[in-house]
N, C-alpha and C. Protein backbone atom coordinates (compact mmCIF):
# COMPACT_ATOMS: atom_id res chain seq x y z
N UNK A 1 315.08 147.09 -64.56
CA UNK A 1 316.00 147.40 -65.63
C UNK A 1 317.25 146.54 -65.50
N UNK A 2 317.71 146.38 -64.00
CA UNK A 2 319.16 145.51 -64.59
C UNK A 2 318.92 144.01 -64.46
N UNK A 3 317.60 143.45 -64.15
CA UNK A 3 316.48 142.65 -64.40
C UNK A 3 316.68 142.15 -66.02
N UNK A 4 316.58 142.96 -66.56
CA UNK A 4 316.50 142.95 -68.13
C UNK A 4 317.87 142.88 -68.76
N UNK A 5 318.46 144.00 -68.26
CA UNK A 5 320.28 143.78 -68.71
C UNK A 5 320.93 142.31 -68.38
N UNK A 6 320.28 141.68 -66.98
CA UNK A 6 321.17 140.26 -66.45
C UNK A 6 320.71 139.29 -67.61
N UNK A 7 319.08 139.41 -67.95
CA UNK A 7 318.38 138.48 -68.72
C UNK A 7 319.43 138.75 -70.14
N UNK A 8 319.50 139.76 -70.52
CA UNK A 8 320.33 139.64 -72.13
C UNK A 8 321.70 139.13 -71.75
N UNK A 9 322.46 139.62 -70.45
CA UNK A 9 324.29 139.14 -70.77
C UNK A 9 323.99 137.25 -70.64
N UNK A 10 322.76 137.29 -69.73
CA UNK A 10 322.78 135.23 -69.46
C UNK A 10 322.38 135.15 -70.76
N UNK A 11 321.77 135.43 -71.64
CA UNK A 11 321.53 135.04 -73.50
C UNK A 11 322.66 134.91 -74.25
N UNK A 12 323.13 135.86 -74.04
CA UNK A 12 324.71 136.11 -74.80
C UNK A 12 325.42 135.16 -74.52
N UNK A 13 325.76 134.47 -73.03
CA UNK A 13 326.65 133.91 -72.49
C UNK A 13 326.06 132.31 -73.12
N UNK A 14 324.87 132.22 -73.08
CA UNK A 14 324.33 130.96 -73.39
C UNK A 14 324.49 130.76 -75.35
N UNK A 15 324.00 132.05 -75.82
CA UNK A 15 324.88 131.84 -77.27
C UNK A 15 326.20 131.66 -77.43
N UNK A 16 326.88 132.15 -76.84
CA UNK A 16 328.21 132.29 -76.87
C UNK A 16 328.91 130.54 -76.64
N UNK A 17 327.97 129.91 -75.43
CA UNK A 17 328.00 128.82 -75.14
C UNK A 17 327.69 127.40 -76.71
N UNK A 18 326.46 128.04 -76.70
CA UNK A 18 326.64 126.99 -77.96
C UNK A 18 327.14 127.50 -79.42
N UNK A 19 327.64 128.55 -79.76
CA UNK A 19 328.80 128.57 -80.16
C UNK A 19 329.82 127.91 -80.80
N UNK A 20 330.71 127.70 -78.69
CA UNK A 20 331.73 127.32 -78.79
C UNK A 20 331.43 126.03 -78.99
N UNK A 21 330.41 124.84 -78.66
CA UNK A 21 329.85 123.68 -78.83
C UNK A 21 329.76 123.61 -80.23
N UNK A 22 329.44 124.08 -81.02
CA UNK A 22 328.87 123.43 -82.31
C UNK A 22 329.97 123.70 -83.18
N UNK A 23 330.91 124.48 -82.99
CA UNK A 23 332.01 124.82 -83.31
C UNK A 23 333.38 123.57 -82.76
N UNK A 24 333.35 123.42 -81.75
CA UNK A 24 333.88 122.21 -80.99
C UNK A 24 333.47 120.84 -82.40
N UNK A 25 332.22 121.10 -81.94
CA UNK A 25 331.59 119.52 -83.03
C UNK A 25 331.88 119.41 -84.03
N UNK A 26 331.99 120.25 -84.70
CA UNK A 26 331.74 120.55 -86.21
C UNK A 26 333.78 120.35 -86.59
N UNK A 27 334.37 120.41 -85.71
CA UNK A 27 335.91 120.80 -85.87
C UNK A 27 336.46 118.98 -85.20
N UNK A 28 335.80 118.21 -84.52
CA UNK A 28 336.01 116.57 -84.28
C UNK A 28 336.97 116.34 -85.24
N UNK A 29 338.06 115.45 -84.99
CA UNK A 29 338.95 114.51 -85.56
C UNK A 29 338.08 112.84 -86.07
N UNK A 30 337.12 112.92 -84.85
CA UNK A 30 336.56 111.35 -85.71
C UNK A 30 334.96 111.79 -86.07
N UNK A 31 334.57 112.83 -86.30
CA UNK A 31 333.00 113.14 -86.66
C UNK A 31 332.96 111.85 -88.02
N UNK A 32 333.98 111.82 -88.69
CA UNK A 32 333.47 110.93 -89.89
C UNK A 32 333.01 109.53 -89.33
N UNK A 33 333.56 109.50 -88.87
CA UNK A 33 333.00 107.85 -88.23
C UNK A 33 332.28 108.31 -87.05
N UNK A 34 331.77 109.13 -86.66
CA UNK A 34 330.85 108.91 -85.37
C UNK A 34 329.51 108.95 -85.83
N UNK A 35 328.27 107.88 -85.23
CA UNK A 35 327.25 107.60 -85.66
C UNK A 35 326.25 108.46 -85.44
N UNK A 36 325.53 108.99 -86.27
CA UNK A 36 324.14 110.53 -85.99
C UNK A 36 325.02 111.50 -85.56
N UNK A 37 325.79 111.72 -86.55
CA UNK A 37 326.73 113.13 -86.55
C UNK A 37 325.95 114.10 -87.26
N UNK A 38 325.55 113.75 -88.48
CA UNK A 38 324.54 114.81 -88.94
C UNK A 38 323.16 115.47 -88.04
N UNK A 39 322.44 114.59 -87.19
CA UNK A 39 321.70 114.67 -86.67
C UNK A 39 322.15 115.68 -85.36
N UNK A 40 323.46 114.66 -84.54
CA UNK A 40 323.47 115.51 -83.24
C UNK A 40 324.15 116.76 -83.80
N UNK A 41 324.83 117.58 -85.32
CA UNK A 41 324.79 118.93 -85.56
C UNK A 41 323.72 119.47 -85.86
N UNK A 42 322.49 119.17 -86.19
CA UNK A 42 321.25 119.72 -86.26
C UNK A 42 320.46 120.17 -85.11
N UNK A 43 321.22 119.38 -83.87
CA UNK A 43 320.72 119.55 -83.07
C UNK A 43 321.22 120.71 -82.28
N UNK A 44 322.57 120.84 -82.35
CA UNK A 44 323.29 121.71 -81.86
C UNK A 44 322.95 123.13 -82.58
N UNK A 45 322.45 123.21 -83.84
CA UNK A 45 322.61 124.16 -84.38
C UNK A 45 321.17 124.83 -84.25
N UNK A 46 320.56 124.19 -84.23
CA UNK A 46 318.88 124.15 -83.13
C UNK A 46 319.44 125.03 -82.12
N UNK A 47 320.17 124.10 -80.85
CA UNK A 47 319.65 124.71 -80.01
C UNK A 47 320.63 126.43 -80.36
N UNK A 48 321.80 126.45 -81.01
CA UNK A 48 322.09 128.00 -81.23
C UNK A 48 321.10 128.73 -81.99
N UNK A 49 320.48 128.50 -82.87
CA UNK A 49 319.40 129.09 -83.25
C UNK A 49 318.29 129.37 -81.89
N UNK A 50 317.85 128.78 -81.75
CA UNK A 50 317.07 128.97 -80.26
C UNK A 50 318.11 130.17 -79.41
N UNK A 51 319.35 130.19 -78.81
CA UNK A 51 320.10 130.74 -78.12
C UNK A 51 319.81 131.92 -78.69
N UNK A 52 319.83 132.41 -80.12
CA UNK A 52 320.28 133.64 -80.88
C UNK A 52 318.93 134.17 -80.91
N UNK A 53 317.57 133.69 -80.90
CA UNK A 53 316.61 134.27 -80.75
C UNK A 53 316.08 134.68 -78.96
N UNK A 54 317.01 133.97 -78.60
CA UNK A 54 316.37 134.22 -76.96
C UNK A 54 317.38 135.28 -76.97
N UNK A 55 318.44 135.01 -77.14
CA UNK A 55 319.43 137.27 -76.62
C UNK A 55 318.77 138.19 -77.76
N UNK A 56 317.86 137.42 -79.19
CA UNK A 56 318.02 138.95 -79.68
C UNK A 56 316.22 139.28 -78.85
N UNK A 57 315.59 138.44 -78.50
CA UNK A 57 313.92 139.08 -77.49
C UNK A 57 314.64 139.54 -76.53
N UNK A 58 315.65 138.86 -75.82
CA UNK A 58 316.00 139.48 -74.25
C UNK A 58 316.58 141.42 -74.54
N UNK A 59 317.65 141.14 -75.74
CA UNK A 59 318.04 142.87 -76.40
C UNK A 59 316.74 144.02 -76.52
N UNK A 60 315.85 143.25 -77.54
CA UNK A 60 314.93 143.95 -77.68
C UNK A 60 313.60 144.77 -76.94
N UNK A 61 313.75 143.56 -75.34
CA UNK A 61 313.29 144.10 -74.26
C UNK A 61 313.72 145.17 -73.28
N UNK A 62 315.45 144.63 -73.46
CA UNK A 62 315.91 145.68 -72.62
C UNK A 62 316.02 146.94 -73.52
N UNK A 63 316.62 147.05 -74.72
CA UNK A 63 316.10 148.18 -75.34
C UNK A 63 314.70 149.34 -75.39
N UNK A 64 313.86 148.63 -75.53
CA UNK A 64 312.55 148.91 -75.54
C UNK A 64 312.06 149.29 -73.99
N UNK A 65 312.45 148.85 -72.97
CA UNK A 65 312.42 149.35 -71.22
C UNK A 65 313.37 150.88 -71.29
N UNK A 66 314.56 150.66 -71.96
CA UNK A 66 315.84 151.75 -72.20
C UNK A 66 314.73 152.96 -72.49
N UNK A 67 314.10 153.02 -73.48
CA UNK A 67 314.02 154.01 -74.81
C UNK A 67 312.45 154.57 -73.84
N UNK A 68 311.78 153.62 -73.66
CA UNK A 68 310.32 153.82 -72.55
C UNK A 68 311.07 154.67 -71.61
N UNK A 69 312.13 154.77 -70.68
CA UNK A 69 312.27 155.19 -69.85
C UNK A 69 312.81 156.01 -69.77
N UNK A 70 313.70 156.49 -71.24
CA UNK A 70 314.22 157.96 -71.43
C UNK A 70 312.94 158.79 -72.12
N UNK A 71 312.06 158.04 -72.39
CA UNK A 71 311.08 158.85 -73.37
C UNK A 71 310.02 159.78 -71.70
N UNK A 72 309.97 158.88 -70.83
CA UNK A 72 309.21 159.36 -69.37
C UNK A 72 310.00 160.17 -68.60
N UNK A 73 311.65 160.04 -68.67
CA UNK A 73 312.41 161.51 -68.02
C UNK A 73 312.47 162.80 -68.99
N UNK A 74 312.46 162.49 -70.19
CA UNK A 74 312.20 163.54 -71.16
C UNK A 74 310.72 164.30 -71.04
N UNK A 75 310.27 163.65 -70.59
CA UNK A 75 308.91 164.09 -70.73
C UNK A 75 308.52 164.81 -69.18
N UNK A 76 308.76 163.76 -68.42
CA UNK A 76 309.22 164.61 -66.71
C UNK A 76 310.31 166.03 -66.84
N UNK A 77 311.30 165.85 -67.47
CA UNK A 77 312.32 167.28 -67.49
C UNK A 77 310.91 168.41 -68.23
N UNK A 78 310.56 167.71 -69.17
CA UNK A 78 310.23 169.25 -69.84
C UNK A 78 309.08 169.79 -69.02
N UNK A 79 307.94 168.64 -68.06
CA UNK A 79 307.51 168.95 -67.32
C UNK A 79 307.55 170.00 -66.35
N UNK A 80 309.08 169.37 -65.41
CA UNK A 80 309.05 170.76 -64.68
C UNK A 80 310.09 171.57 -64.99
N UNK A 81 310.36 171.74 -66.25
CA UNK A 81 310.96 173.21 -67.04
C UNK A 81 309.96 174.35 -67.17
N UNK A 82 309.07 173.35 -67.82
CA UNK A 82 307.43 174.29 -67.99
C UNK A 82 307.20 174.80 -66.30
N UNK A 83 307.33 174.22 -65.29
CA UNK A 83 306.62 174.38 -63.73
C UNK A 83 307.69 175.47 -63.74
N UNK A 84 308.90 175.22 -63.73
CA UNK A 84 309.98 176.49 -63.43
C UNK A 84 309.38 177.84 -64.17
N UNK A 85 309.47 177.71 -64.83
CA UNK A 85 309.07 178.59 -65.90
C UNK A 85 307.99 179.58 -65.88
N UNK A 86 306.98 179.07 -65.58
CA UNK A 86 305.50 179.29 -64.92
C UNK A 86 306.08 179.99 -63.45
N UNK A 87 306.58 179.26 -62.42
CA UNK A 87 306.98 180.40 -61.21
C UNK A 87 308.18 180.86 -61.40
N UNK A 88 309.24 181.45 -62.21
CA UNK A 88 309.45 182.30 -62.24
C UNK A 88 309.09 183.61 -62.71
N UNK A 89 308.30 183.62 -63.74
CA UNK A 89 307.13 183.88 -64.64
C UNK A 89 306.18 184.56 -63.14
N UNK A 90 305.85 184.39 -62.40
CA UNK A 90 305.02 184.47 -61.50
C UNK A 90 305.69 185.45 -60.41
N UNK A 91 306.99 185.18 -59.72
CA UNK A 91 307.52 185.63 -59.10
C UNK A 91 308.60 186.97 -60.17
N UNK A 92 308.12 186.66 -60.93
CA UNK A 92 308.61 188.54 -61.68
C UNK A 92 307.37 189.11 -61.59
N UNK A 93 306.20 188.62 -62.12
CA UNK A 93 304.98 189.51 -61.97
C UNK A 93 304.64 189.96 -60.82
N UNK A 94 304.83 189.29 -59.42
CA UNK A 94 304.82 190.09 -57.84
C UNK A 94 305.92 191.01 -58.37
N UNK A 95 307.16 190.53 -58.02
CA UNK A 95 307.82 191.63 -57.87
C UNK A 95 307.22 193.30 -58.68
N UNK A 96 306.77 192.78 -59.72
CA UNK A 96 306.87 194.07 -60.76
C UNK A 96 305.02 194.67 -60.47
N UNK A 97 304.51 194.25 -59.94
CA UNK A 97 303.40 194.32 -59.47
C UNK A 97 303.86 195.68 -58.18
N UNK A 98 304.55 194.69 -57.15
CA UNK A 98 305.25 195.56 -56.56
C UNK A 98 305.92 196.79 -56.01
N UNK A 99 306.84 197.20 -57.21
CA UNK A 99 307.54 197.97 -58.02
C UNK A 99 306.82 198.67 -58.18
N UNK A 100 305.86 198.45 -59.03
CA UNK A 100 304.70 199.50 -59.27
C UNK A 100 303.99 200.07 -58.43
N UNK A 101 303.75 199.33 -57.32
CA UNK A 101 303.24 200.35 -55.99
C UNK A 101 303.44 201.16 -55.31
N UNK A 102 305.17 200.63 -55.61
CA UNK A 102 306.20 201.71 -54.46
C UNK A 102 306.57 203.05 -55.81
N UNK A 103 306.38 202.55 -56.94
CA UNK A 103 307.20 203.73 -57.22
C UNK A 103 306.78 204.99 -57.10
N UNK A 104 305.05 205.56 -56.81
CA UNK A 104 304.76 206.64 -56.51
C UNK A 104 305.59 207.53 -55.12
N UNK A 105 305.33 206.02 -54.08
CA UNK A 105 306.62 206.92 -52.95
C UNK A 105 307.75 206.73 -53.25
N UNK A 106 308.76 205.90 -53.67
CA UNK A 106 309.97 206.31 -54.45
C UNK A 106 310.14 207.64 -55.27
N UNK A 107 309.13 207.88 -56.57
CA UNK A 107 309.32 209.00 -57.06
C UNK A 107 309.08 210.49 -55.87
N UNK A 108 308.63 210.19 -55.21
CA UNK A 108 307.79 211.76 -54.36
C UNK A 108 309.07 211.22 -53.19
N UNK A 109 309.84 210.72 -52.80
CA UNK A 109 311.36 210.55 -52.26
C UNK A 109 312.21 211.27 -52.68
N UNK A 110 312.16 210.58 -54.27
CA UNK A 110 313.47 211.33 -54.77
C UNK A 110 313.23 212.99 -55.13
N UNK A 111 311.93 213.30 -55.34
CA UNK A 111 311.84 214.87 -55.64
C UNK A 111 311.55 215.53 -54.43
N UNK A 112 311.46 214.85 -52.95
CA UNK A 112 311.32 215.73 -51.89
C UNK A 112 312.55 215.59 -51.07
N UNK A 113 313.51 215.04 -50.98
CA UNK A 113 315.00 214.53 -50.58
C UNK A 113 315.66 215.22 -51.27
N UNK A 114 316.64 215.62 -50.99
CA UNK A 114 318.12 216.10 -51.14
C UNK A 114 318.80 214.83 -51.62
N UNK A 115 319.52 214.79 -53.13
CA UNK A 115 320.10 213.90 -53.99
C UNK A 115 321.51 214.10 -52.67
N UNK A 116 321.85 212.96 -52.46
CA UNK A 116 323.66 213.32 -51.96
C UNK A 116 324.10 212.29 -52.80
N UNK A 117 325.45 213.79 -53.44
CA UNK A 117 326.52 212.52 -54.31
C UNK A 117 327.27 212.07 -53.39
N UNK A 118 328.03 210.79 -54.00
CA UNK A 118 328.85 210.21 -53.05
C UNK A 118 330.56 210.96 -53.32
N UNK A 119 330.39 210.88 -54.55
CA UNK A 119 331.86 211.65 -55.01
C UNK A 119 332.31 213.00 -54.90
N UNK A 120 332.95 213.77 -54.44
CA UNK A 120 333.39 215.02 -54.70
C UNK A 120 332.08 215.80 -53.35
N UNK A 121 331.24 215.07 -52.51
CA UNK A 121 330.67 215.85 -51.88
C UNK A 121 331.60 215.60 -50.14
N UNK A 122 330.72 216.82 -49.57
CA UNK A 122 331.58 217.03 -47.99
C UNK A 122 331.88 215.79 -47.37
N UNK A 123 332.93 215.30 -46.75
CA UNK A 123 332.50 214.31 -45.94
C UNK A 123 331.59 214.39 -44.93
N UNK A 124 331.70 215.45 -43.99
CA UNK A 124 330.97 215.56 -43.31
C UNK A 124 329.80 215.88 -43.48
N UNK A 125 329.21 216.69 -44.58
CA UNK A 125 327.85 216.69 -44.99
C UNK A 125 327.59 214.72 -44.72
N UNK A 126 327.99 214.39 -45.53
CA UNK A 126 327.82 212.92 -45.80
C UNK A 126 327.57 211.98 -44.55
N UNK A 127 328.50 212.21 -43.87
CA UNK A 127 328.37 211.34 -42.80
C UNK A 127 327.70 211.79 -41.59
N UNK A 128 327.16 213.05 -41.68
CA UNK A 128 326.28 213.11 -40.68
C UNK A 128 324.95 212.60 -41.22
N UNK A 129 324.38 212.45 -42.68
CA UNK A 129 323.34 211.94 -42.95
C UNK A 129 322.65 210.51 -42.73
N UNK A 130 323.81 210.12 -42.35
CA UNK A 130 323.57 208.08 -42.12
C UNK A 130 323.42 208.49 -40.61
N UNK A 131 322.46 207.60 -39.93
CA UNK A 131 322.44 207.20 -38.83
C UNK A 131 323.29 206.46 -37.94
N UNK A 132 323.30 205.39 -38.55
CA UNK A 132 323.64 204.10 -38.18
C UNK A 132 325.02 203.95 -37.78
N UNK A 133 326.36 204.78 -38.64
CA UNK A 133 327.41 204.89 -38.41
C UNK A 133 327.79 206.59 -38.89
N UNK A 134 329.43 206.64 -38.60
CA UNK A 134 329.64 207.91 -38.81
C UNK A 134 330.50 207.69 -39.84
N UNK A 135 330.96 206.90 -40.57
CA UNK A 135 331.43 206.44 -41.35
C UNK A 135 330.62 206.76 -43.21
N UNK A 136 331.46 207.23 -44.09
CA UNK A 136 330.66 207.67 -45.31
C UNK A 136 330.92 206.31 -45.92
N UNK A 137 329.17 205.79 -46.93
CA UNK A 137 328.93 204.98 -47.29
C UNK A 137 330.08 204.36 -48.04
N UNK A 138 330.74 204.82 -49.11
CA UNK A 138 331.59 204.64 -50.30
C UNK A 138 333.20 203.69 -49.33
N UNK A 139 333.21 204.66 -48.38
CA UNK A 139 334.87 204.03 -47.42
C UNK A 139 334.22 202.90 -46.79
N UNK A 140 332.67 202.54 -46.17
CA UNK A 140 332.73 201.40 -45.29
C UNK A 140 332.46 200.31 -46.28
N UNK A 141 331.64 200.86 -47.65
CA UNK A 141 331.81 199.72 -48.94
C UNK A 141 333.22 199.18 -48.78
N UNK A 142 333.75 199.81 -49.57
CA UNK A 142 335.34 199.99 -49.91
C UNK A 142 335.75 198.82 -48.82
N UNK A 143 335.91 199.11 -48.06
CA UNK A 143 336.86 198.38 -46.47
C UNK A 143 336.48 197.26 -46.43
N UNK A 144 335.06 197.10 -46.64
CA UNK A 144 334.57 195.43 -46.05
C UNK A 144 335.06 194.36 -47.60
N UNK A 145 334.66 195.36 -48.69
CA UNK A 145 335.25 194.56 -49.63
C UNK A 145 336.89 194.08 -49.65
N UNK A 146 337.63 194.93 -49.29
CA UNK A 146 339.33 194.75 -49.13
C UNK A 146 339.33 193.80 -48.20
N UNK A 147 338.41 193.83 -47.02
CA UNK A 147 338.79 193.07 -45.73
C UNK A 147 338.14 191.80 -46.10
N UNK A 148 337.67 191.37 -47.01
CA UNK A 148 337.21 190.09 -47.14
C UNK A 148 338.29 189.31 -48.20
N UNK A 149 338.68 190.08 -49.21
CA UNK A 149 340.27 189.92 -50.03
C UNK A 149 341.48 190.13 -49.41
N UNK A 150 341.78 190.20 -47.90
CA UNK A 150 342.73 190.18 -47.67
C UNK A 150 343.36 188.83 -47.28
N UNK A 151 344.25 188.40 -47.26
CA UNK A 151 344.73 187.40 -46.79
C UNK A 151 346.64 187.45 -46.51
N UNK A 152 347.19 186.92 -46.17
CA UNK A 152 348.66 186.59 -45.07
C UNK A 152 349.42 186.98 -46.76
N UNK A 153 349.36 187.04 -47.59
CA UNK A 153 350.44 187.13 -49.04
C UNK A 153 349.53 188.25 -49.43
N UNK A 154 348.47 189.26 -49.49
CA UNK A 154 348.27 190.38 -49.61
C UNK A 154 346.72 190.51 -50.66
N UNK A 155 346.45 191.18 -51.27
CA UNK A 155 345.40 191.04 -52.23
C UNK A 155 344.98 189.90 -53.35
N UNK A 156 344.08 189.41 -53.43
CA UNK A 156 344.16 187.94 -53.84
C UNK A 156 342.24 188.22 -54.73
N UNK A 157 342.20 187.19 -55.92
CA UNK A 157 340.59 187.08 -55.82
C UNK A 157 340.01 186.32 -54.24
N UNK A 158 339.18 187.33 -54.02
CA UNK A 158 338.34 186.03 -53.63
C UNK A 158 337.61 185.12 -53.43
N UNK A 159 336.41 184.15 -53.13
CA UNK A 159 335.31 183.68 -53.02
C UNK A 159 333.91 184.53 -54.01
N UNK A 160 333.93 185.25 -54.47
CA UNK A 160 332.66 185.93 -54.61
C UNK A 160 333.18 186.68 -56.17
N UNK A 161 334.61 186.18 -56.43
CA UNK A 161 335.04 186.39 -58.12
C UNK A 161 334.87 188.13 -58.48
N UNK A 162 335.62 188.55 -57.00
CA UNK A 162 336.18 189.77 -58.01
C UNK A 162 337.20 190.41 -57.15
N UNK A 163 337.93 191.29 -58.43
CA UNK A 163 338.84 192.20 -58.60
C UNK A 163 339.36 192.84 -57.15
N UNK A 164 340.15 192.76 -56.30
CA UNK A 164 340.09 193.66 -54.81
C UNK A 164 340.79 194.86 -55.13
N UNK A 165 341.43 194.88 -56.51
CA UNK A 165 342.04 196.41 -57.11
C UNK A 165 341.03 197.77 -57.53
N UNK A 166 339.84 196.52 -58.04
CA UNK A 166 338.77 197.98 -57.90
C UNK A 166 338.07 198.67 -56.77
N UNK A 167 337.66 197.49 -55.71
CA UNK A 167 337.39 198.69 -54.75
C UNK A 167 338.51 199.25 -53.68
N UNK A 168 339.53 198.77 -53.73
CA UNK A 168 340.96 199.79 -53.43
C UNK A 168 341.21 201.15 -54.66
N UNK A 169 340.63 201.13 -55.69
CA UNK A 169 341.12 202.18 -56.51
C UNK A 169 340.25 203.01 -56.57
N UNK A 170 338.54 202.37 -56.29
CA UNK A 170 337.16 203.31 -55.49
C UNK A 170 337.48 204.26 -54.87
N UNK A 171 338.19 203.65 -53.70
CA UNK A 171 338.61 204.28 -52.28
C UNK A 171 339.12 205.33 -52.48
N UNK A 172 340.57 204.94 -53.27
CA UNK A 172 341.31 206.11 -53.46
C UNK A 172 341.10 207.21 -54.78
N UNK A 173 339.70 207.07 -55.28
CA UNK A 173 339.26 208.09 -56.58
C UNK A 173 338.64 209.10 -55.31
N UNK A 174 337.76 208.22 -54.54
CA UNK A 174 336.39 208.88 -53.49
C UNK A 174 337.40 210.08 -52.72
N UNK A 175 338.65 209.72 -52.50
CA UNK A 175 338.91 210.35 -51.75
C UNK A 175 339.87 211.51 -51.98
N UNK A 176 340.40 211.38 -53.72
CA UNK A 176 340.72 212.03 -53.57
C UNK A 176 339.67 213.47 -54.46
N UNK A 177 338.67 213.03 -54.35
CA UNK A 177 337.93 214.02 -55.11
C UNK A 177 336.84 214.39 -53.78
N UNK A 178 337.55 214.36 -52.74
CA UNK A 178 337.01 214.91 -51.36
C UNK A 178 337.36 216.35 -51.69
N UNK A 179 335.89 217.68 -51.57
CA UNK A 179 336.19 218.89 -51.70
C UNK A 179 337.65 219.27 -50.88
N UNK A 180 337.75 218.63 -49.53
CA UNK A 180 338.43 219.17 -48.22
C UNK A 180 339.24 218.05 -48.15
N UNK A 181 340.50 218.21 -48.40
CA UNK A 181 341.79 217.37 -48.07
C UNK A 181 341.57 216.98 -46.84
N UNK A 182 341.73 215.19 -46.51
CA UNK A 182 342.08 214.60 -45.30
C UNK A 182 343.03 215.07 -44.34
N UNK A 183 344.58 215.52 -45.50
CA UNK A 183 345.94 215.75 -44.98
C UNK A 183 345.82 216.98 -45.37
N UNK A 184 345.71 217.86 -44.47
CA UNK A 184 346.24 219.43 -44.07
C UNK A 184 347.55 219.58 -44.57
N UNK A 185 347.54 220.85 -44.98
CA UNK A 185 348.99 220.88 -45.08
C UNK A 185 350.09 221.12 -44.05
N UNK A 186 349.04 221.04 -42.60
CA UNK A 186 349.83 221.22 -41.43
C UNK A 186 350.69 219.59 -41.31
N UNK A 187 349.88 218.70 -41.87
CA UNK A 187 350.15 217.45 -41.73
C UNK A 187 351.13 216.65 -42.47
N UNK A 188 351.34 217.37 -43.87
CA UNK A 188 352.43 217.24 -44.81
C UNK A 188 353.69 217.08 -44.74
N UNK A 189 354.12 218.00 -43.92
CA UNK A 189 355.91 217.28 -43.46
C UNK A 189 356.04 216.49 -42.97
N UNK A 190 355.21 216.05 -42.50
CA UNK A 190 355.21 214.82 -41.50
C UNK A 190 355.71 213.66 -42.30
């Protein structure tokens, strides 16, 4: 391709060349008296004719390579649009294939389990139900989200494009619609 582009700018440059030559000739102070003046402008005008057909084949090649070779990435893109397309297409049907297997033990879960809300229920009901920590799900959400928005000047977006006012305002809905006050009222004057 830039094979083809060098071949058209050397055409151009070589029209451009005789051109300025026959233009030069044709503009002489003594052409009247110089002998086979008619002739050596025929000749000149030859060879620009010649020049003007060699850049407009050299254009028409590199054009024609241009247009071939957007017509084969067009045709490659839609290729693997279609391939995308097809596996994602594929990888929803596992999943939902899937889905469908589990949902008999999902459903016979949720009707043999105890629903726990997160809002307005015991803490301690709550947090004795997790294993893993003693901590209730909703506050260790809450925390890791704040603690990843925190920074040295205070609440900020961060990296992952969201809000650090909503799960600070989570926190403080969860808690205060805790059946059993945190702060006793032994704790109040304090």
């Amino acid at each position: 391709m830039t094979k083809l582009r060098d071949n058209y700018e050397k055409a151009q440059q070589k029209l451009e060349t005789a051109d300025a030559n026959l233009k030069k000739f044709q503009t002489r102070s003594d052409r009247l008296t110089l002998a086979n003046f008619d002739e050596h402008l025929r000749e000149l005008e030859d060879i620009r004719c010649e020049c003007e057909q060699s850049r407009t084949l050299s254009r028409d090649i590199h054009a024609t390579e241009t247009y071939k070779i957007a017509s084969e990435e067009y045709s490659i893109t839609i290729k693997l649009l279609y391939q995308y397309l097809y596996e994602e297409n594929q990888v929803y049907n596992n999943i939902s294939r899937y889905l469908s297997s589990k949902m008999p033990e999902i459903e016979q879960r949720l009707e043999n389990d105890d629903l726990i809300l997160l809002f307005g229920y015991d803490l301690i009901k709550q947090c004795s139900k997790r294993k893993d920590t003693l901590i209730a799900y909703p506050i260790e959400i809450c925390i890791r989200l704040l603690e990843n928005s925190l920074n040295e000047e205070g609440i900020t977006l961060n990296e992952l494009n969201y809000d650090p006012h909503v799960p600070a305002s989570t926190l403080k809905q969860y808690l205060r619609e805790l059946p059993v006050c945190l702060l006793t009222t032994a704790f109040l004057p304090q």
